[in-house]
Protein backbone atom coordinates (compact mmCIF):
# COMPACT_ATOMS: atom_id res chain seq x y z
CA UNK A 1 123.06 85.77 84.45
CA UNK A 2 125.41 85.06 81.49
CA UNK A 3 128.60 85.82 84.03
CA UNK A 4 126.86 82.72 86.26
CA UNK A 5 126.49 80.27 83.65
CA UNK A 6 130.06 80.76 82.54
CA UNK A 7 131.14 80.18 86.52
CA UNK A 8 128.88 77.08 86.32
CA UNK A 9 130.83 75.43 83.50
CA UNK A 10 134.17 76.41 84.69
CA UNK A 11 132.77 74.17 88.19
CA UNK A 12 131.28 71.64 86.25
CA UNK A 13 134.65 71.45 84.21
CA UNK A 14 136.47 71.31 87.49
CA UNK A 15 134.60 68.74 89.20
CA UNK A 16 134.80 66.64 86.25
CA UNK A 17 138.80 66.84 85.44
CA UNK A 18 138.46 65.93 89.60
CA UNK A 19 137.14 62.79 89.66
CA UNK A 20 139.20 61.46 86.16
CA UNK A 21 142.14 62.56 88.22
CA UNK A 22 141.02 60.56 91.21
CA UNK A 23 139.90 57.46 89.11
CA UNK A 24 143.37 57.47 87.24
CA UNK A 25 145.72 58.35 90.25
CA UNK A 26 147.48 55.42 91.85
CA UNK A 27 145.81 54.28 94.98
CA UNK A 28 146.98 55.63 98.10
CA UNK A 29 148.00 53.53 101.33
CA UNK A 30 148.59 54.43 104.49
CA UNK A 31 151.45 52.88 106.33
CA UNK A 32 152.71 53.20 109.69
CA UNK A 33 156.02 54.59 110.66
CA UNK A 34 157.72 56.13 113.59
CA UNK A 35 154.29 56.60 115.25
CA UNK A 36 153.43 58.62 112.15
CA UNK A 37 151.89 57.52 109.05
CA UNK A 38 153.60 57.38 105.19
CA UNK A 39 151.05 57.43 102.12
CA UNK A 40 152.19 55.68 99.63
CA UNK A 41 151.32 54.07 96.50
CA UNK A 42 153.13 50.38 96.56
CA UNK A 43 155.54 48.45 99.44
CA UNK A 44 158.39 49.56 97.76
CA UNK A 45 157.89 53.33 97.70
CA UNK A 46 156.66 53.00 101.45
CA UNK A 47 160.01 51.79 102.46
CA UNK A 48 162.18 54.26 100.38
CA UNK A 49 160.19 56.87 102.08
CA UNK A 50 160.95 55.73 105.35
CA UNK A 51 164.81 54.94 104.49
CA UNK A 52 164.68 58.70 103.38
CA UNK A 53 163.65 60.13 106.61
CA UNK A 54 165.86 57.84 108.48
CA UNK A 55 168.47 58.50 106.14
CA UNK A 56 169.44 54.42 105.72
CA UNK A 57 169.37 52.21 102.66
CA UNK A 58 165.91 50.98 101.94
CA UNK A 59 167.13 47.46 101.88
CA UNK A 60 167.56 47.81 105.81
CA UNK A 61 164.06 47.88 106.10
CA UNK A 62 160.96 45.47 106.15
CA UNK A 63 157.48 45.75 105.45
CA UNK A 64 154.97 44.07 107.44
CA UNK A 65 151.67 43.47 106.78
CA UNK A 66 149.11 41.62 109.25
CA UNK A 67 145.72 40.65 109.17
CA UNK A 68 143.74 39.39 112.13
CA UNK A 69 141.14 37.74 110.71
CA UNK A 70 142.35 34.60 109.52
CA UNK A 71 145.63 35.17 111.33
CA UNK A 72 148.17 36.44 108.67
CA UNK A 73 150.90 38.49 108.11
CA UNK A 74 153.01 39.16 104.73
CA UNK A 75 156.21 41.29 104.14
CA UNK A 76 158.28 42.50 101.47
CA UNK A 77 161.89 43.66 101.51
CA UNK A 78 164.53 44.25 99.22
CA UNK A 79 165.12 40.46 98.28
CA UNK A 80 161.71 39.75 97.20
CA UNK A 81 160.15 40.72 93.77
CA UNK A 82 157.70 43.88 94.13
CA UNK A 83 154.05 43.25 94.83
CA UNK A 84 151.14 45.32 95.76
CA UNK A 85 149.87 45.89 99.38
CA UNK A 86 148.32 43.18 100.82
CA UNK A 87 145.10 42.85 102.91
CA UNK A 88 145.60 44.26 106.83
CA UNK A 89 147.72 46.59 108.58
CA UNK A 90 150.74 47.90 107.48
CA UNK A 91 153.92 49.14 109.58
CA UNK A 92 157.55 49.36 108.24
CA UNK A 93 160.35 47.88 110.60
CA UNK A 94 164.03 48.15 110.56
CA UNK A 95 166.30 45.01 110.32
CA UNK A 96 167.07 42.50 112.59
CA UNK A 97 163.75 41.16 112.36
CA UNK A 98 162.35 38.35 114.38
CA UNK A 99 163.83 35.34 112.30
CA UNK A 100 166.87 37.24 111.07
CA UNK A 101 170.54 36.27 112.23
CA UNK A 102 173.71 37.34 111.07
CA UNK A 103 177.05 38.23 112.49
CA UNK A 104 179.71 41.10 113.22
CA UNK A 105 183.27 41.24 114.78
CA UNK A 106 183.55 42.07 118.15
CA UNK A 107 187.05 43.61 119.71
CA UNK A 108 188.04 46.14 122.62
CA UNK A 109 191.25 47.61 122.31
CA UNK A 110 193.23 49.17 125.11
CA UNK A 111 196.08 51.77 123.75
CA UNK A 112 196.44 49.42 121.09
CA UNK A 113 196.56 46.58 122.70
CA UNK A 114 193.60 43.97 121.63
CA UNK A 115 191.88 42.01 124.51
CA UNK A 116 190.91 38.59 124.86
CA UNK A 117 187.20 37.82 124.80
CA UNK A 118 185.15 37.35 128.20
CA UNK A 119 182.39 35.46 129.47
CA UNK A 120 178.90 36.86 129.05
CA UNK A 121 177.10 37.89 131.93
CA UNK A 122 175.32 34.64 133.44
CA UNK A 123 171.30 35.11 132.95
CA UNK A 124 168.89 35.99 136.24
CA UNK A 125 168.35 31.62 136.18
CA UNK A 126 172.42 31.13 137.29
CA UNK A 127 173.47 29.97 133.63
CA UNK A 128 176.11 31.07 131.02
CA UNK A 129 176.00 31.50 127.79
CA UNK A 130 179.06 29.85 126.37
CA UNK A 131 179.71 28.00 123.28
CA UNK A 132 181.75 24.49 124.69
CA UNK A 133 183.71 25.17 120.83
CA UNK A 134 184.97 28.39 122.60
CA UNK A 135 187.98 26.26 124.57
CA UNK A 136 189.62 29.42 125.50
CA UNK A 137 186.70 30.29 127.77
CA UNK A 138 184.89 26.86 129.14
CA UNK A 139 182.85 24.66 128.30
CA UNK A 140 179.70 25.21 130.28
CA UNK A 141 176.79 26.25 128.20
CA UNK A 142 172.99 26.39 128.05
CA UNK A 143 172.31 28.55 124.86
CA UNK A 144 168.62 27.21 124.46
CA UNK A 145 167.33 26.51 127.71
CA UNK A 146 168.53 29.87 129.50
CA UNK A 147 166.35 33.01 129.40
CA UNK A 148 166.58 36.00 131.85
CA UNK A 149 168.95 38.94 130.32
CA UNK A 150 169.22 37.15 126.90
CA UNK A 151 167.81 39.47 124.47
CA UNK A 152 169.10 38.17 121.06
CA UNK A 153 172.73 40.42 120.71
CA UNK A 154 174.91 38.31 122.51
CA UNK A 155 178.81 36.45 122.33
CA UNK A 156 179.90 33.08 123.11
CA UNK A 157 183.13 34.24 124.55
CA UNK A 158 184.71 34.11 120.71
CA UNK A 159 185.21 37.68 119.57
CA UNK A 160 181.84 37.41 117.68
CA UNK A 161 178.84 39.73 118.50
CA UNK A 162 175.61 37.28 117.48
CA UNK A 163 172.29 38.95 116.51
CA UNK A 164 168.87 37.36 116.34
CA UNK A 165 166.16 38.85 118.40
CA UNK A 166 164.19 35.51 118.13
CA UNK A 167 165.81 34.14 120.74
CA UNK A 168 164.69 36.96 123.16
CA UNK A 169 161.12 36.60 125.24
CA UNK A 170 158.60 37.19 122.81
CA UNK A 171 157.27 40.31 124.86
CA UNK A 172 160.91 41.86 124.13
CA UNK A 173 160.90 41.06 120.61
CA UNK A 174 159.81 44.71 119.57
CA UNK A 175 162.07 46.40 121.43
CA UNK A 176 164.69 44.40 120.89
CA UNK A 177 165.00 43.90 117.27
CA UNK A 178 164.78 46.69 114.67
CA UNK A 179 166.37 50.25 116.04
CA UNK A 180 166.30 48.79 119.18
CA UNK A 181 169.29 46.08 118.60
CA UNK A 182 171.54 48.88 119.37
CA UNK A 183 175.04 48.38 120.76
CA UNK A 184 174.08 49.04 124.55
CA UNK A 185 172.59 45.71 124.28
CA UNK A 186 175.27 43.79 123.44
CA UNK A 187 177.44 45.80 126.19
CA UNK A 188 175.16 44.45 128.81
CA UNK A 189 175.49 41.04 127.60
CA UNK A 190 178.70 41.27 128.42
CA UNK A 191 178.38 43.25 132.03
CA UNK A 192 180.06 46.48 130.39
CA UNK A 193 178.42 49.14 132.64
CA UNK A 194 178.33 52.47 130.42
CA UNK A 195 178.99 55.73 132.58
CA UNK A 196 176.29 58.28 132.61
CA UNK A 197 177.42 61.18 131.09
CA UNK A 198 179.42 61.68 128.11
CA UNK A 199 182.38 61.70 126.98
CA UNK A 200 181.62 57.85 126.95
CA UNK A 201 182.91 55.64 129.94
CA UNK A 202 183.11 52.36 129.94
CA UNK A 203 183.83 49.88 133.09
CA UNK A 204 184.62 47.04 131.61
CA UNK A 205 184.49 43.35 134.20
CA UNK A 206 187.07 42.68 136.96
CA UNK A 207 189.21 46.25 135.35
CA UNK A 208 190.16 49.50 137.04
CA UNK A 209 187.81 52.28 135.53
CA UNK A 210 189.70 54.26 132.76
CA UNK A 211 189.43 57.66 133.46
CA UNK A 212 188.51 60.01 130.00
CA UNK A 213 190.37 63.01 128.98
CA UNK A 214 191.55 65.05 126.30
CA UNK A 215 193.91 62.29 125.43
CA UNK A 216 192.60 59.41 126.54
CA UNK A 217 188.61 58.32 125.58
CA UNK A 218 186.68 55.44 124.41
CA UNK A 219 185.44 54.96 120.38
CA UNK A 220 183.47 52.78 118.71
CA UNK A 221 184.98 52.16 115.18
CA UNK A 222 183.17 50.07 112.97
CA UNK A 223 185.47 48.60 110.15
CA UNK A 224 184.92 46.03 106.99
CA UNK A 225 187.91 45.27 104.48
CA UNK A 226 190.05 46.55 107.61
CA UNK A 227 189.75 49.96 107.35
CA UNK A 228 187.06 52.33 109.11
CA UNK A 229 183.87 53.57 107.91
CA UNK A 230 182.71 54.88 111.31
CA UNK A 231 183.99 56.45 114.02
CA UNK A 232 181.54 57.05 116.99
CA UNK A 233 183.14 59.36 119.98
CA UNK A 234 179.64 60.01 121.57
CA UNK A 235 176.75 57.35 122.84
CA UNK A 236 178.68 54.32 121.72
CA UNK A 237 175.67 52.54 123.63
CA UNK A 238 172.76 53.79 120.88
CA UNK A 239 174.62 52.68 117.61
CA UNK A 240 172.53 50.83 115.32
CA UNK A 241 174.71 48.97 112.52
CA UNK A 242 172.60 45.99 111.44
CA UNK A 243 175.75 45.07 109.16
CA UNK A 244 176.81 41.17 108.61
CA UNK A 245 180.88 41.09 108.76
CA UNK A 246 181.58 44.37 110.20
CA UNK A 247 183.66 44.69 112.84
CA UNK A 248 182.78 46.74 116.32
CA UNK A 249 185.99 47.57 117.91
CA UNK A 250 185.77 49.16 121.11
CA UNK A 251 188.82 51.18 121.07
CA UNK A 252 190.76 53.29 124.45
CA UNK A 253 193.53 55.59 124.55
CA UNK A 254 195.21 54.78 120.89
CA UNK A 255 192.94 54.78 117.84
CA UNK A 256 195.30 54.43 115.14
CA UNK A 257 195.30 51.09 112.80
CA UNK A 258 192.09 50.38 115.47
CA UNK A 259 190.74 48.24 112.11
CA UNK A 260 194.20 46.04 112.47
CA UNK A 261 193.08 43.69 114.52
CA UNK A 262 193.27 40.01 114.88
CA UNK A 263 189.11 38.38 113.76
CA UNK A 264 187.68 34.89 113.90
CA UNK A 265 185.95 33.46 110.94
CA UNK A 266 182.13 34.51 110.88
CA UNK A 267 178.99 32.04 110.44
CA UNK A 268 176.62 32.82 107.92
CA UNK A 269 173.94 35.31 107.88
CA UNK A 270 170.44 34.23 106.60
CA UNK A 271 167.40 36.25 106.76
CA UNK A 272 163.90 36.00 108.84
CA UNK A 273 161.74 34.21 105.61
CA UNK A 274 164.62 31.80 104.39
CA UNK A 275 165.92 34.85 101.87
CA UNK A 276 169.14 36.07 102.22
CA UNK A 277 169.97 38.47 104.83
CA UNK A 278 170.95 41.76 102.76
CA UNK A 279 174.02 43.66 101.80
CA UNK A 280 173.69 46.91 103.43
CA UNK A 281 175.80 50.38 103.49
């Protein structure tokens, strides 16, 4: 009998240290991510968990948070001040957002030797994309009013790769924004077909293919300040680098000084919500 009452307390004891623990421990919210879910105690911690897994800096991602009932939806990123969660659903998403636009470099390189920009592919309605600034390649151009292939990661025939998924159909705008706005994108806005199988191919327009080897192969080097920071030698098509300034040089045969290479002047970045698109890596 004694040996029972003792158990009771120690229970009793238990259940009470229990519930103080559960009354004074930070509320727990469940967040979706990567068709999983995070549990996490504010916005902020949601999205350093994610940038963990991912392995990418937090600021690359966005919180969203939606609510159906009055239509609503709230985020928080790295350029906002912290705030609890709101009401409604919560997902974390990967930059370019719907909204966001910013700008990277855009050069192919054959042994050394850097090309002169093309045409986009015209869209499935007959039309071009082409800035009429861009004198070197024409002057035709229907940037608002054309639709079909556009999807947001696009040129306008100046050496400049321009991201902003809000200009793709809405019913793309998932998959084409966020780790979606990946460089095989912005290789079929400009009609690059990329071969099958690696080691990477690329047929670039109105070119003989060039064949790969031990010598001779395709890279994507990314460089800022002119020198690289990554060198890709496998799926150049999947890179996601949601970077304003870099440079993507496609690069064949010679791949030394790849970063020395001759760049327009870029536009300005600016963010989804009127904050400033972020600094990232």
């Amino acid at each position: 009998m004694y040996d029972l009452k003792i158990i009771s307390y120690i229970a009793a004891t238990l259940a009470c240290l229990a519930l103080l623990y559960a009354a004074s421990a930070p509320k727990r919210t469940g967040v979706f991510f990567a068709g999983g879910m995070l549990w996490t105690s504010s916005p902020k911690d949601a999205l350093e968990q994610a940038a963990g897994i991912l392995n990418v800096p937090w600021e690359s991602l966005v919180l969203e948070s939606t609510q159906l009932h009055p239509p609503q939806t709230q985020y928080y990123h790295s350029t906002v001040p912290q705030q609890p969660f709101s009401a409604g659903l919560h997902r974390v998403l990967a930059r370019p957002v719907r909204g966001d636009h910013y700008h990277q470099h855009l050069v192919f390189r054959i042994n050394g030797v850097q090309m002169q920009p093309w045409h986009d592919v015209e869209s499935l309605r007959g039309v071009p994309w082409d800035d009429p600034a861009s004198v070197r390649c024409g002057s035709h151009y229907a940037y608002h009013s054309a639709r079909g292939l556009h999807v947001g990661f696009h040129t306008h025939c100046d050496g400049i790769a321009h991201s902003h998924p809000w200009t793709a159909p809405y019913a793309l705008k998932d998959s084409v924004g966020g780790m979606g706005h990946t460089t095989g994108l912005l290789l079929d806005a400009l009609g690059v077909e990329y071969g099958p199988r690696e080691p990477p191919n690329l047929q670039l327009p109105n070119r003989d293919s060039m064949p790969s080897n031990s010598t001779h192969t395709w890279q994507l080097i990314v460089c800022r300040g002119g020198m690289p920071v990554l060198r890709v030698r496998e799926h150049l098509d999947r890179v996601w680098y949601p970077v304003h300034g870099a440079a993507l040089v496609f690069s064949y045969g010679t791949h030394s000084d790849a970063c020395n290479v001759s760049l327009n002047r870029l536009p300005a970045a600016h963010g989804f919500d009127n904050h400033p698109y972020p600094e990232l890596f």
